[in-house]
Protein backbone atom coordinates (compact mmCIF):
# COMPACT_ATOMS: atom_id res chain seq x y z
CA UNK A 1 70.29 125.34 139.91
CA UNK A 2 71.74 122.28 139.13
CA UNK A 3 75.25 120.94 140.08
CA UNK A 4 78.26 119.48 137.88
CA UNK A 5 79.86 117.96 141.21
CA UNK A 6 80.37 114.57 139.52
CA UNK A 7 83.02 112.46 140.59
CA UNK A 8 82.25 110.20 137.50
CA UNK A 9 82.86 112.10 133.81
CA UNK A 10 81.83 108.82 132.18
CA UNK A 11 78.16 109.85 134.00
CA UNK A 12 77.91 112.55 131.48
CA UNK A 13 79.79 110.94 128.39
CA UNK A 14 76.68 108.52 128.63
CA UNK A 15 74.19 111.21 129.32
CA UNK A 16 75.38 112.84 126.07
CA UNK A 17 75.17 110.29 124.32
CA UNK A 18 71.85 109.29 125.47
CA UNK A 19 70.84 113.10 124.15
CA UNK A 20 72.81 113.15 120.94
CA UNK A 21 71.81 109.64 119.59
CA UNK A 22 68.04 109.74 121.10
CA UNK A 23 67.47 106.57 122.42
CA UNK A 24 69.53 104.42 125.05
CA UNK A 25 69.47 101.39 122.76
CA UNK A 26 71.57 103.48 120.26
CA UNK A 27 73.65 105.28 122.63
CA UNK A 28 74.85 101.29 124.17
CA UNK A 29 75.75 100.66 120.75
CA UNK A 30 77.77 103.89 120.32
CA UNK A 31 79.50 103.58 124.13
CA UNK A 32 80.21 99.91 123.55
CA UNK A 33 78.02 98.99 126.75
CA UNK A 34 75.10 97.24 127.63
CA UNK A 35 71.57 98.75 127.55
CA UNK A 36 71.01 97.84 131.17
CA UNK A 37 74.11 99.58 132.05
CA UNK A 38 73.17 103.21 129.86
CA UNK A 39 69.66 102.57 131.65
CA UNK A 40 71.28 102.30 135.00
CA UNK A 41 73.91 104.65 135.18
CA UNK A 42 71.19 107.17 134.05
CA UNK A 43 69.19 106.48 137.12
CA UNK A 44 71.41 106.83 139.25
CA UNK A 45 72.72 110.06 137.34
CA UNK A 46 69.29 111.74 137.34
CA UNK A 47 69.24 110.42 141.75
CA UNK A 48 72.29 112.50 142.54
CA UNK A 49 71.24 115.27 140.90
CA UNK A 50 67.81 114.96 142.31
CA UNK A 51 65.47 115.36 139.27
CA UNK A 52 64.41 113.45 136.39
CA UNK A 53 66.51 114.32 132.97
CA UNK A 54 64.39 112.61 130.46
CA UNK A 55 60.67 112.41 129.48
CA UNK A 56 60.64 108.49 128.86
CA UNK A 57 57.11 108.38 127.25
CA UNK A 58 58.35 108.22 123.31
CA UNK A 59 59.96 105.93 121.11
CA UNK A 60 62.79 108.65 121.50
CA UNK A 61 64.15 110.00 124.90
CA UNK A 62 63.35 114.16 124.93
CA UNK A 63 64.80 116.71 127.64
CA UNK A 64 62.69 118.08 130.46
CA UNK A 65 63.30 121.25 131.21
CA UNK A 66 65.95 120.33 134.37
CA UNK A 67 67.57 118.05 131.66
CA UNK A 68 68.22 121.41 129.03
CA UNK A 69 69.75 123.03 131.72
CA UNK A 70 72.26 119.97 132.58
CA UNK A 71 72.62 119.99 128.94
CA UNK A 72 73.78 123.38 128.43
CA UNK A 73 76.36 122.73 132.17
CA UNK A 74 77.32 119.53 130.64
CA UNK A 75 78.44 121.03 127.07
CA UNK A 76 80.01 123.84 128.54
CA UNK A 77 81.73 121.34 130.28
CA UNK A 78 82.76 119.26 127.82
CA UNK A 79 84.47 121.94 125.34
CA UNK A 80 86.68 122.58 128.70
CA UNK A 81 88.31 119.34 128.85
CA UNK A 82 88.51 119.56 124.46
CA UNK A 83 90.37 122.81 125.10
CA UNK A 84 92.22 121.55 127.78
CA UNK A 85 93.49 119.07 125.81
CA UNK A 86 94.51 120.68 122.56
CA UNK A 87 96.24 123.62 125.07
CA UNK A 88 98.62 120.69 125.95
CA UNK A 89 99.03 118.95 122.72
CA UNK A 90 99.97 122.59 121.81
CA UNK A 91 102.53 123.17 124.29
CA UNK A 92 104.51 120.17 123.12
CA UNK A 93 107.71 120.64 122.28
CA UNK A 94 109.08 117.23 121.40
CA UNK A 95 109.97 115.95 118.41
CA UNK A 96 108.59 112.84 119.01
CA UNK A 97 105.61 111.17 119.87
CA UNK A 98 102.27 109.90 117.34
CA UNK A 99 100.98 112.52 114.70
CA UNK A 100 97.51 111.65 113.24
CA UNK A 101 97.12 112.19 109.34
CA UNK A 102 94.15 112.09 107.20
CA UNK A 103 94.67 112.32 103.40
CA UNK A 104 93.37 110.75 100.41
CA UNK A 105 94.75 107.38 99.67
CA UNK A 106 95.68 108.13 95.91
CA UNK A 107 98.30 110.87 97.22
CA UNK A 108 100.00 108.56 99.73
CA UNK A 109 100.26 105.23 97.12
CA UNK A 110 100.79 107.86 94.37
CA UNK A 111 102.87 110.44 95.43
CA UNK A 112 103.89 110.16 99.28
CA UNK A 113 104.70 106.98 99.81
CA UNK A 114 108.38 107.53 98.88
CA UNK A 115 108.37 110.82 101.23
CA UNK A 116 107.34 109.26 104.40
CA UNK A 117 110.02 106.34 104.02
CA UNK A 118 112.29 108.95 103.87
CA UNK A 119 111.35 111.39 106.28
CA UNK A 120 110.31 108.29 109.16
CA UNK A 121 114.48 107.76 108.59
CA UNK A 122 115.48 111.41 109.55
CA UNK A 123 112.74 111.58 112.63
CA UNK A 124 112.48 107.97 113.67
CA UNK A 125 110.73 108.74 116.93
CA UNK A 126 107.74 110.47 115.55
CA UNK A 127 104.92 107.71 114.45
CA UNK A 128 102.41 108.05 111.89
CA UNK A 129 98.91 106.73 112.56
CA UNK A 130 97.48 107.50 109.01
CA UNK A 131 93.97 107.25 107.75
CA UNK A 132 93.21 106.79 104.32
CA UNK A 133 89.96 108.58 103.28
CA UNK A 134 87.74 111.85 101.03
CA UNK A 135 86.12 112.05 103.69
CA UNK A 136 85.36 115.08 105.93
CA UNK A 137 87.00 114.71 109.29
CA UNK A 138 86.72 117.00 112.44
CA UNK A 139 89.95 118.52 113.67
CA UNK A 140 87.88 120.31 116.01
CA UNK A 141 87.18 117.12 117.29
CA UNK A 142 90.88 115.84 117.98
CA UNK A 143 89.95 113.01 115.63
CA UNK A 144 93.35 114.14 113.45
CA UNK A 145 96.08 115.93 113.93
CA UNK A 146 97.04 116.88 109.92
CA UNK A 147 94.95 116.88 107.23
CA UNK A 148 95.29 116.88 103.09
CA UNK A 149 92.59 118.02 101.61
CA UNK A 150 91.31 118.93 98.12
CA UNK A 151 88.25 121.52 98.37
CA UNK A 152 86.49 123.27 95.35
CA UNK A 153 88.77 125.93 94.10
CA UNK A 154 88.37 129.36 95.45
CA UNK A 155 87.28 128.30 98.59
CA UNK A 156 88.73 128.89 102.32
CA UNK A 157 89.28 126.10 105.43
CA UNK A 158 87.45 126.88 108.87
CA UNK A 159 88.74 129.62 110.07
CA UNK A 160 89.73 127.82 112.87
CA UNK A 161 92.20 125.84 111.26
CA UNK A 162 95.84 126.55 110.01
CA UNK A 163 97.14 125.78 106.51
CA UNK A 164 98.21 126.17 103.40
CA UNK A 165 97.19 125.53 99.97
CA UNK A 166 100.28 123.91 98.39
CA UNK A 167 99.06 123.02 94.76
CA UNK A 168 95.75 122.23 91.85
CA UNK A 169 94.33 119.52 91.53
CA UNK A 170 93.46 119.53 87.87
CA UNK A 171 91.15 116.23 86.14
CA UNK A 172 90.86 114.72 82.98
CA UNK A 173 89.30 111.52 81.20
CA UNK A 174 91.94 108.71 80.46
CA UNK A 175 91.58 105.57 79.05
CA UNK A 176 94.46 102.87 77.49
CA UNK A 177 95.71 103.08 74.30
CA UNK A 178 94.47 99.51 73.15
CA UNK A 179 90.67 100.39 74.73
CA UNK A 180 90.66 103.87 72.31
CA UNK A 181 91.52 101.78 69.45
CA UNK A 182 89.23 99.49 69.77
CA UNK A 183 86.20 101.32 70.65
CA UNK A 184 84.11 105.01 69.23
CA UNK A 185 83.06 107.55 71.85
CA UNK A 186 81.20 110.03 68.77
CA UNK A 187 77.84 110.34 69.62
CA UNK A 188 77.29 109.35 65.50
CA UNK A 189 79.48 106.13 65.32
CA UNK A 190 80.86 105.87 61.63
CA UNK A 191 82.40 102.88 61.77
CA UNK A 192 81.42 99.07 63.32
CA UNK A 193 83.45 99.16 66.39
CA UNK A 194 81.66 99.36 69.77
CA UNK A 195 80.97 102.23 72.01
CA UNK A 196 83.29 103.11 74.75
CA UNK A 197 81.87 103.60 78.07
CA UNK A 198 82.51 105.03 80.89
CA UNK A 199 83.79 103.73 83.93
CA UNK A 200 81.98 105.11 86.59
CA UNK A 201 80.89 106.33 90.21
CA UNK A 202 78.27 106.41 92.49
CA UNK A 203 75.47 109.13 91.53
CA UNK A 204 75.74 110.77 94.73
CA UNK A 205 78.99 111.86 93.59
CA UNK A 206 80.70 115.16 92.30
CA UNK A 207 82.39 113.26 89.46
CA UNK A 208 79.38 110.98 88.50
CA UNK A 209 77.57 114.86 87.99
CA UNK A 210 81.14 115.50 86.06
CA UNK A 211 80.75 112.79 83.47
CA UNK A 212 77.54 113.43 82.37
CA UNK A 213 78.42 117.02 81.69
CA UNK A 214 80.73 116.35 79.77
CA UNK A 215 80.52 116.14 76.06
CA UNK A 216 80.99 112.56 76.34
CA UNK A 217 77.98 112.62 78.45
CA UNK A 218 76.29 110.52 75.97
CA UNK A 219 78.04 107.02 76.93
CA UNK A 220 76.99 104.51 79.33
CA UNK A 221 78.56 103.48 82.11
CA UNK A 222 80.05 99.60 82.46
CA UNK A 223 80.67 99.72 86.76
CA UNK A 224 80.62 101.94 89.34
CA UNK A 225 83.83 102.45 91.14
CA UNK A 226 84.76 104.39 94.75
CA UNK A 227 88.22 105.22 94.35
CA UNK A 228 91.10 106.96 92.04
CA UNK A 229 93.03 103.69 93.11
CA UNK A 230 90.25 101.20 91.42
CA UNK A 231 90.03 103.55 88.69
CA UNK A 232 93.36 103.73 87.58
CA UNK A 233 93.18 99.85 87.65
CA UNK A 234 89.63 100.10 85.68
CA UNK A 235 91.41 101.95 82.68
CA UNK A 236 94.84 100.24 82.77
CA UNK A 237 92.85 97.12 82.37
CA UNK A 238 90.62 98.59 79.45
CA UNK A 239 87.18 98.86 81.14
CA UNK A 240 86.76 101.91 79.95
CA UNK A 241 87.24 105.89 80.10
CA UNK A 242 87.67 106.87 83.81
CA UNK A 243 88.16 110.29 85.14
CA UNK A 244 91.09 110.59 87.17
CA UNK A 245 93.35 113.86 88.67
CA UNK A 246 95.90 114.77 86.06
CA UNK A 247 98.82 113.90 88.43
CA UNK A 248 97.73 110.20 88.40
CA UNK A 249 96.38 109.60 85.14
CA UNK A 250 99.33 111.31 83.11
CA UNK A 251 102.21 109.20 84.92
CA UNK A 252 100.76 106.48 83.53
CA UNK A 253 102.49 105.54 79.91
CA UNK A 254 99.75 102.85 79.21
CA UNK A 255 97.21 105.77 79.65
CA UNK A 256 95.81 108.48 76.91
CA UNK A 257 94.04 111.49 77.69
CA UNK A 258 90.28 111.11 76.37
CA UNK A 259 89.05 114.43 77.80
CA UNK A 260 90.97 116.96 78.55
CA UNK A 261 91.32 119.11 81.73
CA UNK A 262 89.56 121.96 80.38
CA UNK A 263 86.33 119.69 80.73
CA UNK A 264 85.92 119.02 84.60
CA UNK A 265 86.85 121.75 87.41
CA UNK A 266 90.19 121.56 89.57
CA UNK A 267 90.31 121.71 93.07
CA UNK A 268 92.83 123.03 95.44
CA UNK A 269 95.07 121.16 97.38
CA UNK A 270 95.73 122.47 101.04
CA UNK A 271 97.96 120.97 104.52
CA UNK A 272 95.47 121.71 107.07
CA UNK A 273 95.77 121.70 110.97
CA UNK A 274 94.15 123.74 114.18
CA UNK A 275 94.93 126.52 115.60
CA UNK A 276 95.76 125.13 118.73
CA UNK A 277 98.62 122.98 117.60
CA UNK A 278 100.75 125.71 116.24
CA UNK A 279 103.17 125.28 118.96
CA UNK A 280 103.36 121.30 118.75
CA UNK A 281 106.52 120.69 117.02
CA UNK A 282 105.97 117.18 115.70
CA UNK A 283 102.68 118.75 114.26
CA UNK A 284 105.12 121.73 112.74
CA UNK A 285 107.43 119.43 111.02
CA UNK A 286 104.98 116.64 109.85
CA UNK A 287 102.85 119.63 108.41
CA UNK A 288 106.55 121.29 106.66
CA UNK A 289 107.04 117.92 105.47
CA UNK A 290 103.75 117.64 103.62
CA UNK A 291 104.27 120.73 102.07
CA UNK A 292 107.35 120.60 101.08
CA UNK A 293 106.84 117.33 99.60
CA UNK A 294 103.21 117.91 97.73
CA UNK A 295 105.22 121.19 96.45
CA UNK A 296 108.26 119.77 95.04
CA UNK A 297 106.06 117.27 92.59
C-alpha cells in the first residue's frame, strides 16, 4: 500500500499537475518551473515511494497502476487541505480582511460603482480584490469569495453554494436616435436609405444565436463586439443596433429601443457564495451589500 508520508506537499502539487495536464512540458508551464525541475522532483517522488508512477513511453504521461492508487491518496488528500481551508475562512469573525468578487463588468461601471465607494467608507478595513468577467468561476475552488451572476431563468446554483436571486435581467435591441433615422431595418426597404445592421458578437455566443432569431434576423452584422461596455459605445456612436440588458440600454437618453424585450429571453440575477463561508462575516456583509444594492435599483 502506498504511503502519503511526504514532508514536501509541493511533491504532489507537481505530481498532479503532471496527471491533470498530461505531459511535464505543460505541467512546467502551469507550475511556473522548469521542465528539468517537474522531471526531477518526479524522480525523486516516484524513489521515496519506491515505484514508478508513470508509463513514460507516449507523447502523453499515463498512470501505472501504483500511480492510480497515489492518485486516488493524493486527491483525497488534497480536498482535506481545500476543506481545511474554507472551515477557517468560515470561522472568521472579523470584519475586516480581503473579500474576492467576481461579477460582470457592466454591473460594477453601470450600476455598482457608486455602492462600493460608499460602502468601502462605512467598512474601510475590508478590501475588495474584484474581477471583472461572464465567465464561469469555481467557488469550490477558493478562486472567489462572492459571485454575481446572471443564469438562464428558471434555473438553480450548485447546490453547494449559498445565494439569492435578487432581480431579471431583461434584453432588448437599442440603437441612437440619429442611426434609426438614417437607416431601414424592413426586410422590404421602401425608401433609398441604407440598411441598418447589427452590431454584433462572436457566433459562439448566446446573443449572436439571439439576433438571428429575431425578426430582425435578416440584417448583417458591421463588427463583432465582446462586451455590454463596447456595445453601449457601438450604438451611442451609431454603428448600429446592439442588444444590450434593459437596465443599461434604457438609461441611456441618446438610445431608442429597436426591439423590444419581448424578443430575447431574461435571465436571473443571483449573489452567490459557498456553503462554507456562511459564518465569515466580511463574506456576510459584502454579500448583504450586493443585495441590497442590486435590489434597491
Amino acid at each position: 500500500m502506498l504511503s502519503l508520508q511526504l514532508e514536501n506537499w509541493s511533491d504532489l502539487q507537481i505530481f498532479l499537475s503532471v496527471v491533470r495536464t498530461g505531459t511535464m512540458r505543460a505541467a512546467s508551464q502551469e507550475l511556473g518551473v522548469s521542465h528539468s525541475t517537474i522531471s526531477r522532483r518526479i524522480d525523486l517522488l516516484e524513489t521515496e515511494i519506491g515505484t514508478k508512477l508513470f508509463d513514460r513511453r507516449g507523447r502523453t504521461l499515463s498512470l501505472l497502476p501504483p500511480g492510480e492508487e497515489f492518485l486516488d491518496r493524493v486527491t483525497a488528500a488534497e480536498e482535506q487541505i481545500r476543506l481545511g481551508k474554507r472551515e477557517i475562512l468560515g470561522v472568521d469573525q472579523k470584519s475586516e480582511g480581503v473579500v474576492r468578487i467576481s461579477l460582470p463588468s457592466q454591473f460594477l461601471f453601470e450600476l455598482l460603482a457608486q455602492d462600493f465607494a460608499t460602502f468601502l467608507k462605512g467598512y474601510p478595513k475590508i478590501k475588495f480584490d474584484i474581477t471583472c468577467t461572464s465567465e464561469t468561476v469555481s467557488l469550490n475552488e477558493n478562486d472567489v469569495d462572492v459571485v454575481l451572476r446572471t443564469v438562464p431563468k428558471g434555473n438553480l446554483p450548485d447546490l453547494d453554494l449559498f445565494g439569492k436571486k435578487v432581480s431579471i435581467v431583461e434584453f432588448a435591441a437599442y440603437a441612437s436616435k440619429d442611426y434609426l433615422s438614417a437607416h431601414n431595418t424592413e426586410k422590404q426597404a421602401k425608401t433609398q436609405t441604407p440598411f441598418a445592421n447589427w452590431v454584433g458578437w462572436h457566433d459562439d455566443t448566446r446573443i449572436a444565436q439571439w439576433m438571428k432569431d429575431s425578426s430582425l434576423g435578416h440584417l448583417t452584422t458591421y463588427a463583432k463586439l465582446e462586451s455590454f461596455s463596447m456595445h453601449l459605445a457601438a450604438a451611442k456612436a451609431g454603428l448600429g443596433v446592439s442588444i444590450l440588458p434593459c437596465f443599461i440600454g434604457d438609461r441611456e437618453p441618446s438610445l431608442v429601443t429597436v426591439l423590444d424585450k419581448n424578443e430575447f429571453p431574461t435571465k436571473d440575477l443571483w449573489v452567490l457564495y459557498h456553503r462554507d463561508l456562511k459564518g465569515s462575516a466580511r463574506v456576510k456583509l459584502v454579500k448583504d451589500f450586493l443585495i441590497q444594492s442590486i435590489s434597491s435599483k
